[in-house]
C-alpha atoms as a PDB file:
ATOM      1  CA  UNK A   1      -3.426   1.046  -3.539  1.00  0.00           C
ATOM      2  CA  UNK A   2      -4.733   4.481  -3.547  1.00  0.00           C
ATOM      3  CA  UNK A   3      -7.562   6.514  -1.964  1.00  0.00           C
ATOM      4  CA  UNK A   4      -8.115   9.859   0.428  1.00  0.00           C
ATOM      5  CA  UNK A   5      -6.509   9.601   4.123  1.00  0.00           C
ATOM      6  CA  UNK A   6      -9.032   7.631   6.164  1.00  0.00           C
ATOM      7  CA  UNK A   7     -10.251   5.262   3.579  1.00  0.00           C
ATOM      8  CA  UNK A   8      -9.148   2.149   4.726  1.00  0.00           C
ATOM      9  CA  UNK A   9      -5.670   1.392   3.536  1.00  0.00           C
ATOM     10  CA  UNK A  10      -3.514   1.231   6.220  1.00  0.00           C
ATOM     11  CA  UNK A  11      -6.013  -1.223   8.053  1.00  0.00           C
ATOM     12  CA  UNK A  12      -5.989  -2.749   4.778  1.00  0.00           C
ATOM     13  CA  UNK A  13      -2.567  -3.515   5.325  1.00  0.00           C
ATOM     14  CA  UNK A  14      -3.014  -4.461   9.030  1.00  0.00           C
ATOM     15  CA  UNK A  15      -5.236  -6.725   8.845  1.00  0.00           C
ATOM     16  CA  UNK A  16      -2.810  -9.155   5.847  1.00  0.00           C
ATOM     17  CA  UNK A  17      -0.574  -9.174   8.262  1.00  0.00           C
ATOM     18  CA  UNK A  18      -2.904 -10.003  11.479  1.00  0.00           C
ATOM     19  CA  UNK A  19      -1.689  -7.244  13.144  1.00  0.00           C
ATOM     20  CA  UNK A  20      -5.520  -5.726  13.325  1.00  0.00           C
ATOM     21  CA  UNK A  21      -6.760  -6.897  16.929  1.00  0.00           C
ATOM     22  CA  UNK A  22      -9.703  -9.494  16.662  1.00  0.00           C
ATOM     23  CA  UNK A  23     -11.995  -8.536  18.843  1.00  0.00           C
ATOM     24  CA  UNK A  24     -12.740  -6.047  19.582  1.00  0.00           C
ATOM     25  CA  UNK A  25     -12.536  -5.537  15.141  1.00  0.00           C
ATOM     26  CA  UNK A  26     -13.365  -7.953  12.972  1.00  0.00           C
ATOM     27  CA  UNK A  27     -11.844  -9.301   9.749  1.00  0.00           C
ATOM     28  CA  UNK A  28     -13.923 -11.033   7.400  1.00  0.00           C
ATOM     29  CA  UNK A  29     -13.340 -12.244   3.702  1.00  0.00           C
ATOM     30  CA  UNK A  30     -10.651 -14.016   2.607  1.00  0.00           C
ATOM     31  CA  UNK A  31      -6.975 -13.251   2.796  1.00  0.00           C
ATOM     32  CA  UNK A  32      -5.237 -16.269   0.844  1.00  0.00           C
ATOM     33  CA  UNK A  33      -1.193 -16.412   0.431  1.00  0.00           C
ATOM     34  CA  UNK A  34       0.841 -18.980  -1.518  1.00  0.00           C
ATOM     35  CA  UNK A  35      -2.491 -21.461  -1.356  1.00  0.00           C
ATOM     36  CA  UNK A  36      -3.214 -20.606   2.462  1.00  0.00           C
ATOM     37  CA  UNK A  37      -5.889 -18.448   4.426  1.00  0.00           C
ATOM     38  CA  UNK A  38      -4.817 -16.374   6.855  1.00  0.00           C
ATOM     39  CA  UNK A  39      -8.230 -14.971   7.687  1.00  0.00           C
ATOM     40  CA  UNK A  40      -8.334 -17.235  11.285  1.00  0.00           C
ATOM     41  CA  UNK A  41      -4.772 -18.039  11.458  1.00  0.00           C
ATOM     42  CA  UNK A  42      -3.272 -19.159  15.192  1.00  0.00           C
ATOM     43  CA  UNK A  43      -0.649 -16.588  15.901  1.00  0.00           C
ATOM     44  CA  UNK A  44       2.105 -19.365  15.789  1.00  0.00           C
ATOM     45  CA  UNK A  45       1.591 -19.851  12.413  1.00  0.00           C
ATOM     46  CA  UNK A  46       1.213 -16.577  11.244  1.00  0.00           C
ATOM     47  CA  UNK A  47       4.795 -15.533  12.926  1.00  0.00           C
ATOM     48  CA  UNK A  48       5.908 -17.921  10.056  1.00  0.00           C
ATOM     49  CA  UNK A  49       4.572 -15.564   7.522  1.00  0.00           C
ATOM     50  CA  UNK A  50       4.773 -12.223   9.169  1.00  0.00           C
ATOM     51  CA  UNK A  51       8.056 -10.968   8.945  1.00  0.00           C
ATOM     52  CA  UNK A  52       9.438 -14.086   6.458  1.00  0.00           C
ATOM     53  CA  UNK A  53       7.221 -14.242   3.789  1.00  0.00           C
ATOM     54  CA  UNK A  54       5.715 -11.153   4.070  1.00  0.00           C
ATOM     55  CA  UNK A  55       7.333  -7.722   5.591  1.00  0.00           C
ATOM     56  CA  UNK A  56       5.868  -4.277   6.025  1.00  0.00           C
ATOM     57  CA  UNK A  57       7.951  -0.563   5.541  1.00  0.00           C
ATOM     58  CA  UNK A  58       5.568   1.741   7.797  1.00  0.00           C
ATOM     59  CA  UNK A  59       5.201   5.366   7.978  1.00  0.00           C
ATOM     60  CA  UNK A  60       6.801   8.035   9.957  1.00  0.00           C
ATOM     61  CA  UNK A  61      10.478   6.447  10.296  1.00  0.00           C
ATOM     62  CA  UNK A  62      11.474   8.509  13.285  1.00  0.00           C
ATOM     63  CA  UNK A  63       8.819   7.378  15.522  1.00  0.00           C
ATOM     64  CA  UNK A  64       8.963   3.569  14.064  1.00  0.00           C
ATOM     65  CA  UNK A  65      12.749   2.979  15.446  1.00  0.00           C
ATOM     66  CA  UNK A  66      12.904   2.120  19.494  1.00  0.00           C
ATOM     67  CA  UNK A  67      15.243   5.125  20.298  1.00  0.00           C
ATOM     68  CA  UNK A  68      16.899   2.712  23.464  1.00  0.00           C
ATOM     69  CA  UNK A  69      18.537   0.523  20.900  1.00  0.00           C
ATOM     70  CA  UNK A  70      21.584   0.833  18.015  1.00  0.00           C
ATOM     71  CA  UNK A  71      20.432   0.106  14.855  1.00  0.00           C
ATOM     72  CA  UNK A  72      22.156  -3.086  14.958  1.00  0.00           C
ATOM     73  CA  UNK A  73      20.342  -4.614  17.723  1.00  0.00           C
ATOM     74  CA  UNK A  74      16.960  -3.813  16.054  1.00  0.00           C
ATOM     75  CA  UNK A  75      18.128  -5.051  12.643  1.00  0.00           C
ATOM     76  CA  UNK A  76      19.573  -7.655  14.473  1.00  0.00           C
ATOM     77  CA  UNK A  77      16.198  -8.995  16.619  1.00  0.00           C
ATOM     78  CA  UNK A  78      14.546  -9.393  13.067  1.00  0.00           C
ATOM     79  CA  UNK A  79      17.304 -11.650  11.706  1.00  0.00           C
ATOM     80  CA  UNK A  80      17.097 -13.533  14.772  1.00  0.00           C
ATOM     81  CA  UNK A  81      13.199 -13.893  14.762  1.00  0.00           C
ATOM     82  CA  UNK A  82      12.834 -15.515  11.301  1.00  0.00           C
ATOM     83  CA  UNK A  83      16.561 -16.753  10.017  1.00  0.00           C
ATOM     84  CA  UNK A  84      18.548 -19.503  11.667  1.00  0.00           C
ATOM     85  CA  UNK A  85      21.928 -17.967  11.347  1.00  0.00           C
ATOM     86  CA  UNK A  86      24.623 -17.154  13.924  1.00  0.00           C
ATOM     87  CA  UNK A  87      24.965 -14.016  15.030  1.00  0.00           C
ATOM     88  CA  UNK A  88      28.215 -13.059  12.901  1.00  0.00           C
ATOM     89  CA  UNK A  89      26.292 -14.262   9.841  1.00  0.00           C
ATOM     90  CA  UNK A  90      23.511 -12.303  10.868  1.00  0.00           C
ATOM     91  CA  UNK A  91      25.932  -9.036  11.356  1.00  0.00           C
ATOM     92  CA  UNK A  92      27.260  -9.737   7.725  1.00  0.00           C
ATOM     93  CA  UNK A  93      23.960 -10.194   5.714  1.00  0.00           C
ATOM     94  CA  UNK A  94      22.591  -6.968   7.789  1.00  0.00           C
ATOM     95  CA  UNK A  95      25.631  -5.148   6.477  1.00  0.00           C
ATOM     96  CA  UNK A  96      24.726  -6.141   3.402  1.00  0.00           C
ATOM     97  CA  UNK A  97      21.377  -5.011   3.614  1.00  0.00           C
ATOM     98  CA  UNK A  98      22.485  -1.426   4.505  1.00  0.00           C
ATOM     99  CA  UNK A  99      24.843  -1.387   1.805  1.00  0.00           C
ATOM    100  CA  UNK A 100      22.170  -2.525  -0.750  1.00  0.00           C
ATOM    101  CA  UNK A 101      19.757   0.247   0.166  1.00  0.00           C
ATOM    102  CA  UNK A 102      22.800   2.638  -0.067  1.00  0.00           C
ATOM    103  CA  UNK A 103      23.655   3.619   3.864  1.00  0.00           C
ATOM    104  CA  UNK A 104      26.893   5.106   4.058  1.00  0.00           C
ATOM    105  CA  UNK A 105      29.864   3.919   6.147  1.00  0.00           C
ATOM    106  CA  UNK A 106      27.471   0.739   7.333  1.00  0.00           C
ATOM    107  CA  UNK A 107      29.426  -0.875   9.572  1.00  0.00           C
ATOM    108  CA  UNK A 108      29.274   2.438  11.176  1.00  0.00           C
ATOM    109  CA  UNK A 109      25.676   2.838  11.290  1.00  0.00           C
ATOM    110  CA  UNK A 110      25.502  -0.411  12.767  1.00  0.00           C
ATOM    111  CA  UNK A 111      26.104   0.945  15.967  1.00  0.00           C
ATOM    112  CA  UNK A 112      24.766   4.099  16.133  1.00  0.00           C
ATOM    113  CA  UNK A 113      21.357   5.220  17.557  1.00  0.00           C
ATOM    114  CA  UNK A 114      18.057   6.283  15.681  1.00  0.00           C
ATOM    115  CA  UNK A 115      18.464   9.936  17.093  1.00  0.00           C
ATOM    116  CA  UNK A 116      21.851   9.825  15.429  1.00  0.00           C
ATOM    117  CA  UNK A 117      20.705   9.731  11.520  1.00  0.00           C
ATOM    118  CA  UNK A 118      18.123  11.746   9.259  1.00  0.00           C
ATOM    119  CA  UNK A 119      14.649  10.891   8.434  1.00  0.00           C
ATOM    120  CA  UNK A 120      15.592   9.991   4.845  1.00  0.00           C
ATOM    121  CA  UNK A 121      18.143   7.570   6.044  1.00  0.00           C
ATOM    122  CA  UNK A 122      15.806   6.099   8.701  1.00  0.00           C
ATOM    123  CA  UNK A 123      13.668   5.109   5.891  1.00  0.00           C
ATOM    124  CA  UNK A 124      16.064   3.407   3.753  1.00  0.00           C
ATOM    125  CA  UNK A 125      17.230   1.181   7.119  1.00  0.00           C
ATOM    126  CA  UNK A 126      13.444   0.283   7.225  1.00  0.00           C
ATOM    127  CA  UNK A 127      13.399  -0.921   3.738  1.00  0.00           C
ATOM    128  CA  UNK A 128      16.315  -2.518   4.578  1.00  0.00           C
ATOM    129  CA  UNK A 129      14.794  -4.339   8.013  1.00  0.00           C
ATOM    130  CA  UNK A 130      12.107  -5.159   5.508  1.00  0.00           C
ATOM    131  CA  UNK A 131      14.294  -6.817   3.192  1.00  0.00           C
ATOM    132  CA  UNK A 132      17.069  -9.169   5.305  1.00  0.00           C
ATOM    133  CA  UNK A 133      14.195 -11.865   5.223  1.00  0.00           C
ATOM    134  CA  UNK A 134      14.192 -11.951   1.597  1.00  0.00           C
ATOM    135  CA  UNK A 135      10.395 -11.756   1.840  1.00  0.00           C
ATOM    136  CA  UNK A 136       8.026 -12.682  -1.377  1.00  0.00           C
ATOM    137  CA  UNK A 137       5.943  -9.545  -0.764  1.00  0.00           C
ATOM    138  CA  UNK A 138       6.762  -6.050   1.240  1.00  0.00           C
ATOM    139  CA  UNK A 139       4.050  -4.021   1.938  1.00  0.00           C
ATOM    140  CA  UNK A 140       4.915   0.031   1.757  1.00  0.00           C
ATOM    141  CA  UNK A 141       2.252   1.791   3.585  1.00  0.00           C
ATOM    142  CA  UNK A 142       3.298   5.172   2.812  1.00  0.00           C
ATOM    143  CA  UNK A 143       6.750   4.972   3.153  1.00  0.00           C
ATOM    144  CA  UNK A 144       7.491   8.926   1.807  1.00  0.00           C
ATOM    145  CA  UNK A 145       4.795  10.648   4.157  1.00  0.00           C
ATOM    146  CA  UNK A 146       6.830  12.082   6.873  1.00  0.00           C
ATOM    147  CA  UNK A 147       9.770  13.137   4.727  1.00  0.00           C
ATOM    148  CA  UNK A 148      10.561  16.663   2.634  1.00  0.00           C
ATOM    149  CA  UNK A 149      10.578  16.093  -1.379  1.00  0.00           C
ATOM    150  CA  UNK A 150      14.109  15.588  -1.991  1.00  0.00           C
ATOM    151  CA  UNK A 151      14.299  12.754   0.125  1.00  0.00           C
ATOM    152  CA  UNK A 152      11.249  11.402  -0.908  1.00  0.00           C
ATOM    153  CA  UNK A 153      12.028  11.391  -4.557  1.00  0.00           C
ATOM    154  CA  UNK A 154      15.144   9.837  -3.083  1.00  0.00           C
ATOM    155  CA  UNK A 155      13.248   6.716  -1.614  1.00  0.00           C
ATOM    156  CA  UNK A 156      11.271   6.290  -4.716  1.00  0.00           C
ATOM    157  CA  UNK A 157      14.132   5.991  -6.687  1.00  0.00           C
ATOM    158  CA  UNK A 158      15.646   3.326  -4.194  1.00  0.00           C
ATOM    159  CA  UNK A 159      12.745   1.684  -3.868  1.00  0.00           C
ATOM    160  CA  UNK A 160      11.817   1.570  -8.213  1.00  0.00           C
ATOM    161  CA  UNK A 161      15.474   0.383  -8.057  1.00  0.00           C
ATOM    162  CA  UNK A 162      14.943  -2.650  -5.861  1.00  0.00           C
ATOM    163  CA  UNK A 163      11.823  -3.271  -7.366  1.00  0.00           C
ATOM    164  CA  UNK A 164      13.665  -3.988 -11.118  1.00  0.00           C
ATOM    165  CA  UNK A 165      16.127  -6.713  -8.839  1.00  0.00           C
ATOM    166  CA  UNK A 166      14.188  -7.965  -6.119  1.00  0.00           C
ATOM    167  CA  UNK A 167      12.246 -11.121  -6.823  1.00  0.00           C
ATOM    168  CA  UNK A 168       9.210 -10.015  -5.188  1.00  0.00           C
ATOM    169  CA  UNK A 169       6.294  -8.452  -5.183  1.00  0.00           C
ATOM    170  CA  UNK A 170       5.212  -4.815  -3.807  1.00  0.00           C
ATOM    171  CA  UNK A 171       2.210  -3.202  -2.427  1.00  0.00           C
ATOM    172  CA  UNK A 172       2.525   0.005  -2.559  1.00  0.00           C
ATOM    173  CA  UNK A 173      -0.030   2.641  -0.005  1.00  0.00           C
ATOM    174  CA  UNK A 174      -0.411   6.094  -1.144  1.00  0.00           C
ATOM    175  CA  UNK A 175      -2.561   8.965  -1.075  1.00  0.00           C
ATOM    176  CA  UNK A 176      -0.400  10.522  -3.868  1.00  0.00           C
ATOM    177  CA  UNK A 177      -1.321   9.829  -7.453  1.00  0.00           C
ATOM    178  CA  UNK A 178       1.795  11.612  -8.780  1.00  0.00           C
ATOM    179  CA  UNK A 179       3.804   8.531  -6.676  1.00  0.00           C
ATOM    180  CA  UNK A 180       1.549   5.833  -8.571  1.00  0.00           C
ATOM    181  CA  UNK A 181       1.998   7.096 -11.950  1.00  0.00           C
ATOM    182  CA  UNK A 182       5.921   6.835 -11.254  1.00  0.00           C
ATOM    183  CA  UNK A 183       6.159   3.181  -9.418  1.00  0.00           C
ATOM    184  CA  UNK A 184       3.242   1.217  -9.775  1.00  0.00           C
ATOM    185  CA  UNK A 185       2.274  -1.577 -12.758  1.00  0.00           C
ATOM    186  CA  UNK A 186      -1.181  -1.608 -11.501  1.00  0.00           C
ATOM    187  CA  UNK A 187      -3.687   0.230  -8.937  1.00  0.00           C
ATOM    188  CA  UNK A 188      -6.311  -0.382  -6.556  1.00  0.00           C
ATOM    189  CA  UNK A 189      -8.808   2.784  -5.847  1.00  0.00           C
ATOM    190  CA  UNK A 190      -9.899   2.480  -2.466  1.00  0.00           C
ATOM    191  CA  UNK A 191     -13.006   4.461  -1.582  1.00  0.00           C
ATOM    192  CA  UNK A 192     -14.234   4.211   2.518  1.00  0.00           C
ATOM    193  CA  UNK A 193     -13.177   1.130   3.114  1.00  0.00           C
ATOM    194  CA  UNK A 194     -14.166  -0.588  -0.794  1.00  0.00           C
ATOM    195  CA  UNK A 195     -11.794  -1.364  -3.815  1.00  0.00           C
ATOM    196  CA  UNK A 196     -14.286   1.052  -6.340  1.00  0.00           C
ATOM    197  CA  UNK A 197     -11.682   0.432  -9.065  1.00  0.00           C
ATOM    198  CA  UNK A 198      -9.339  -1.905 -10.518  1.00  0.00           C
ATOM    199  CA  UNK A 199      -6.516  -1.175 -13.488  1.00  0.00           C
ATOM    200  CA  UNK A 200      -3.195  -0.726 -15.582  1.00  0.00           C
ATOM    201  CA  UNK A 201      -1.578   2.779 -14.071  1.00  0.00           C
ATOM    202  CA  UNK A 202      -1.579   3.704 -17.794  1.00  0.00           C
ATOM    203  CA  UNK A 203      -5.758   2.497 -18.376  1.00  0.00           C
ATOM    204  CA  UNK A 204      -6.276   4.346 -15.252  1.00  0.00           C
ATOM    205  CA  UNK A 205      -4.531   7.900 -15.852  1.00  0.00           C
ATOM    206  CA  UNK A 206      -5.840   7.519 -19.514  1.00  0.00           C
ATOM    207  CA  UNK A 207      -9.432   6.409 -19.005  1.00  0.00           C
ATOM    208  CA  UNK A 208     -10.269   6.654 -15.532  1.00  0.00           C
ATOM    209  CA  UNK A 209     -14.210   5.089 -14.808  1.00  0.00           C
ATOM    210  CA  UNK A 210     -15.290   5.653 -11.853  1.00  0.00           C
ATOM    211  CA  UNK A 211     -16.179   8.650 -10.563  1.00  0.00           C
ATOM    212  CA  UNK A 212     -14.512   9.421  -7.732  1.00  0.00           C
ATOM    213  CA  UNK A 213     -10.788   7.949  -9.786  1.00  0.00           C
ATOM    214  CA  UNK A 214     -12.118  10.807 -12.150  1.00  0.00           C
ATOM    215  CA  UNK A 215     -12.966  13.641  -9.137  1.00  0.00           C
ATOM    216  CA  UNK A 216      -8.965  12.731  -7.556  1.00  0.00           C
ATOM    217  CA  UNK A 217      -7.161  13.023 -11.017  1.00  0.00           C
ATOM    218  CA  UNK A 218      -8.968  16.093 -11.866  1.00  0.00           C
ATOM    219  CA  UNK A 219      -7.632  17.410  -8.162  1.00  0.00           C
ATOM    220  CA  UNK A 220      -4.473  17.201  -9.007  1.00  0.00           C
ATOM    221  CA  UNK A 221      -2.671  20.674  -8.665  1.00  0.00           C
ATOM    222  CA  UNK A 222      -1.869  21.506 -12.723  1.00  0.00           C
ATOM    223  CA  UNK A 223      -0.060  24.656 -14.642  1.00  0.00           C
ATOM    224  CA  UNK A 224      -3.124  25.565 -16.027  1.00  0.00           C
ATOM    225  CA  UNK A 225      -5.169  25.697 -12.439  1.00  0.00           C
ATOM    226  CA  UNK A 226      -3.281  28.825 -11.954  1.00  0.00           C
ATOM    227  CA  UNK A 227      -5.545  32.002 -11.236  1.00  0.00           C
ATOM    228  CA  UNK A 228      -8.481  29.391 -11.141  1.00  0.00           C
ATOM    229  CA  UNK A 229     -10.495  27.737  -8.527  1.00  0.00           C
ATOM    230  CA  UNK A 230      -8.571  24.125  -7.979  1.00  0.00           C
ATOM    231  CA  UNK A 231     -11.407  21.538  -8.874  1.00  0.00           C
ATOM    232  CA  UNK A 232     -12.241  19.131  -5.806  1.00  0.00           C
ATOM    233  CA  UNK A 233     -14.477  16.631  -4.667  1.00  0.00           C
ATOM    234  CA  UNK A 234     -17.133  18.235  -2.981  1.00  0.00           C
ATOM    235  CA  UNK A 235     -18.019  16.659   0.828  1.00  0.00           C
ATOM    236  CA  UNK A 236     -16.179  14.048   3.002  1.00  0.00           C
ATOM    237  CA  UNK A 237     -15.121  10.479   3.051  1.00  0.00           C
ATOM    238  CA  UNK A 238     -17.945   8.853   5.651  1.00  0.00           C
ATOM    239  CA  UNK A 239     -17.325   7.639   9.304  1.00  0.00           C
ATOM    240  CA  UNK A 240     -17.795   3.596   9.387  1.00  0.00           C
ATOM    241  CA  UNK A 241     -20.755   3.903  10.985  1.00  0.00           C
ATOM    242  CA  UNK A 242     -22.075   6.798   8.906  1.00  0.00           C
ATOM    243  CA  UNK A 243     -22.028   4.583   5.256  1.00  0.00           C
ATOM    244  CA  UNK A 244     -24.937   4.753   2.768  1.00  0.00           C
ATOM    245  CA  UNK A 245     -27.168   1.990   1.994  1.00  0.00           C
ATOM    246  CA  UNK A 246     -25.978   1.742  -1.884  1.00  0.00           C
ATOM    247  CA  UNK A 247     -22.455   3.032  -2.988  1.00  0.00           C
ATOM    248  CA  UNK A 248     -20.855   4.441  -0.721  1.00  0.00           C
ATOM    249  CA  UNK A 249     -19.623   7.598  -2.760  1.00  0.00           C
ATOM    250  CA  UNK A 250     -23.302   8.340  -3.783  1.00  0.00           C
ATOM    251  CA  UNK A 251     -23.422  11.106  -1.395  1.00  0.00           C
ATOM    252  CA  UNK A 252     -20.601  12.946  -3.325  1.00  0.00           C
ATOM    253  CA  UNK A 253     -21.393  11.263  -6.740  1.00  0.00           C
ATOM    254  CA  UNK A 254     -22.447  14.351  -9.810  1.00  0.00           C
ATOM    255  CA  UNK A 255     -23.708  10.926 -11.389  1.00  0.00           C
ATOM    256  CA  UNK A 256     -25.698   9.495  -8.720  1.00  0.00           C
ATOM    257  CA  UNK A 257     -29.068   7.905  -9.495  1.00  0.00           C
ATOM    258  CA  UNK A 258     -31.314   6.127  -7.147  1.00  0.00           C
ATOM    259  CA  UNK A 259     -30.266   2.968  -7.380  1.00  0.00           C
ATOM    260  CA  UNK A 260     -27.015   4.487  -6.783  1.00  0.00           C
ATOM    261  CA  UNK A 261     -28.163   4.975  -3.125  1.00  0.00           C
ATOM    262  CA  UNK A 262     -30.751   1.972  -2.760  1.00  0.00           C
ATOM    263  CA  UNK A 263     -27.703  -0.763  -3.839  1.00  0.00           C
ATOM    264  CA  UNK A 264     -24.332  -1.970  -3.496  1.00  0.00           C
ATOM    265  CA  UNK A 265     -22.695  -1.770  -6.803  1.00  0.00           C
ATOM    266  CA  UNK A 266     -21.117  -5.475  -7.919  1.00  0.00           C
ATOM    267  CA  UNK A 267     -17.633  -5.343  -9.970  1.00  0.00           C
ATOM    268  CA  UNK A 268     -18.689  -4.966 -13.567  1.00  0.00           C
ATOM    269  CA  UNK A 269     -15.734  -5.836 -16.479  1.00  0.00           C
ATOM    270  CA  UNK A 270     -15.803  -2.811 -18.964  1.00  0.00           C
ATOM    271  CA  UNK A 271     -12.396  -4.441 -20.309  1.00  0.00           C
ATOM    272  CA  UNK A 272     -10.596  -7.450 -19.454  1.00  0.00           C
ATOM    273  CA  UNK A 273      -8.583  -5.764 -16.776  1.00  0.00           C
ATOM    274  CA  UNK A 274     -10.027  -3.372 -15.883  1.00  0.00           C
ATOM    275  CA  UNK A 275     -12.661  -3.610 -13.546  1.00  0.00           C
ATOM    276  CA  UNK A 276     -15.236  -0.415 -11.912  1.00  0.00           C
ATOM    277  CA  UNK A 277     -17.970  -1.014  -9.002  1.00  0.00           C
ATOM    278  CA  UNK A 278     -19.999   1.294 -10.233  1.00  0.00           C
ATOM    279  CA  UNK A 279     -23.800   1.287 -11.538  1.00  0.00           C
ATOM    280  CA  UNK A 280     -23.011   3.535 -14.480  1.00  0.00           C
ATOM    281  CA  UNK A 281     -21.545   0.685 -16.132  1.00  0.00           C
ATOM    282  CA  UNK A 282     -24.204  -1.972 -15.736  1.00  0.00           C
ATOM    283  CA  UNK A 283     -24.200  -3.938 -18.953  1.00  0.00           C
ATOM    284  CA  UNK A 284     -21.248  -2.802 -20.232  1.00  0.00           C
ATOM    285  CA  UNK A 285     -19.807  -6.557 -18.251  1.00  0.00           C
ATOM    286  CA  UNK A 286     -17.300  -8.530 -20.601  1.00  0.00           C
ATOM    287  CA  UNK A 287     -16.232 -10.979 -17.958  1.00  0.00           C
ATOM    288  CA  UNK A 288     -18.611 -13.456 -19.281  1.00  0.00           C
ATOM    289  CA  UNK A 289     -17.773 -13.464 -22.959  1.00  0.00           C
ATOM    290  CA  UNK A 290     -14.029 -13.566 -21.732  1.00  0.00           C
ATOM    291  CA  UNK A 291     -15.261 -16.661 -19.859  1.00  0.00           C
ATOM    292  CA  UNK A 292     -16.967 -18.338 -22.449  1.00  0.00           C
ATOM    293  CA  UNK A 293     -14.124 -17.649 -25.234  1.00  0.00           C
ATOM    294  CA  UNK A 294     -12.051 -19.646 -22.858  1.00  0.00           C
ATOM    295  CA  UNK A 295     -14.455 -22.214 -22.379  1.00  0.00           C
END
């Protein structure tokens, strides 16, 4: 999932995991995992799935740890939470864990404090705390942010590598296209609070369609920018309470018309999988004769 800082994405991310306080927000829709909605979910149940099924890497590492407790003892409280194993089982598959997301000297680690290791590391025992669960989905909400390049390209790498052996699935939050087009299979455009775009990586980087997935690709810095004005996407993503009637990029939109600002745009089907909420592409709908070719 991709869009601007302030779009929506971590609250996107929240609110799967009913960590988004109801009231005073609210959290409509539908949120449905393995057959079940969690949209009105009694805490209870949802401890079942938060943590187990489902597990979260958040940003900013440093800040994430509780610096009063070894690394153990935090690692330890989430084995404890969702598996049923004694504690020196527990020790062992944590161990395990650290190894697999390549912390040195582990059993070392184990015992230390969060003040005592680097940011880079700090990540990789978060992937790790999101992993001892076995979970069927981890949700990365930025997980590179707060770290230099080296060790971010060192992240991705660990986390492309548990992608090609983990039997799970990933949702990865960025505000970085270069990081999609190196670890995602598909992408989400997120646009003040809406999905505006659905795709491949490759369909999208190739033949972006909506306007504001074609205003962020053309911002990114390139070779040939240099000496030249950088191209950006004039204005600023709206407050909640400051959205337009229609589309909410019409404001910013070269493309706008005036139903463009009158109505919401629906998801129209320009290709199979690839879908755009966007008026320009009114007609240009396949979902229906994909329907009725099944039919």
């Amino acid at each position: 999932m991709v869009g601007e800082s302030g779009c929506g994405k971590s609250v996107t991310a929240q609110s799967i995991l009913g960590l988004v306080k109801v009231p005073p927000a609210m959290v409509e829709g539908s949120i449905n995992f393995a057959g079940k909605e969690l949209i009105g979910l009694l805490e209870e149940e949802y401890r079942k799935i938060r943590g187990m099924k489902i597990s979260m890497i958040f940003q900013e590492p440093m800040s994430s740890f509780d610096p009063l407790y070894t690394i153990g003892q935090q690692l330890m409280e989430v084995s404890k939470a969702h598996l049923p194993l004694k504690e020196e089982e527990a020790k062992k598959r944590i161990i395990e864990t650290l190894k697999l997301v390549h912390i040195p000297e582990p059993e070392k680690r184990y015992n230390e404090y969060p003040h005592e290791m680097s940011g880079g590391m700090l990540q990789r025992i978060m992937i790790a705390m999101a992993l001892i669960t076995g979970p069927e989905i981890i949700i990365a909400d930025e997980p590179t942010t707060a770290l230099d390049v080296t060790i971010q390209s060192q992240v991705l790498n660990l986390m492309q590598e548990l992608q090609s052996s983990y039997n799970g699935s990933m949702l990865f939050i960025t505000h970085d296209l270069g990081t999609v087009a190196e670890i995602a299979d598909r992408v989400h455009v997120m646009y003040a609070g809406k999905i505006v775009e659905k795709a491949s990586v490759v369909e999208l980087f190739e033949s972006p369609l909506h306007p504001y997935t074609s205003g962020l690709l053309r911002s990114r810095v390139k070779r040939e920018y240099k000496g030249k004005d950088l191209p950006y996407i004039k204005g600023y993503v709206p407050r909640a309470d400051q959205f337009s009637t229609g589309c909410r990029f019409s404001p910013r939109c070269p493309n706008a018309m005036v139903k463009c600002q009158e109505m919401t745009p629906p998801e129209f089907h320009p290709n199979q999988n690839h879908i755009v909420s966007c008026w320009l592409f009114e007609g240009s709908d396949k979902s229906e004769d994909t329907n009725n070719q099944g039919s």
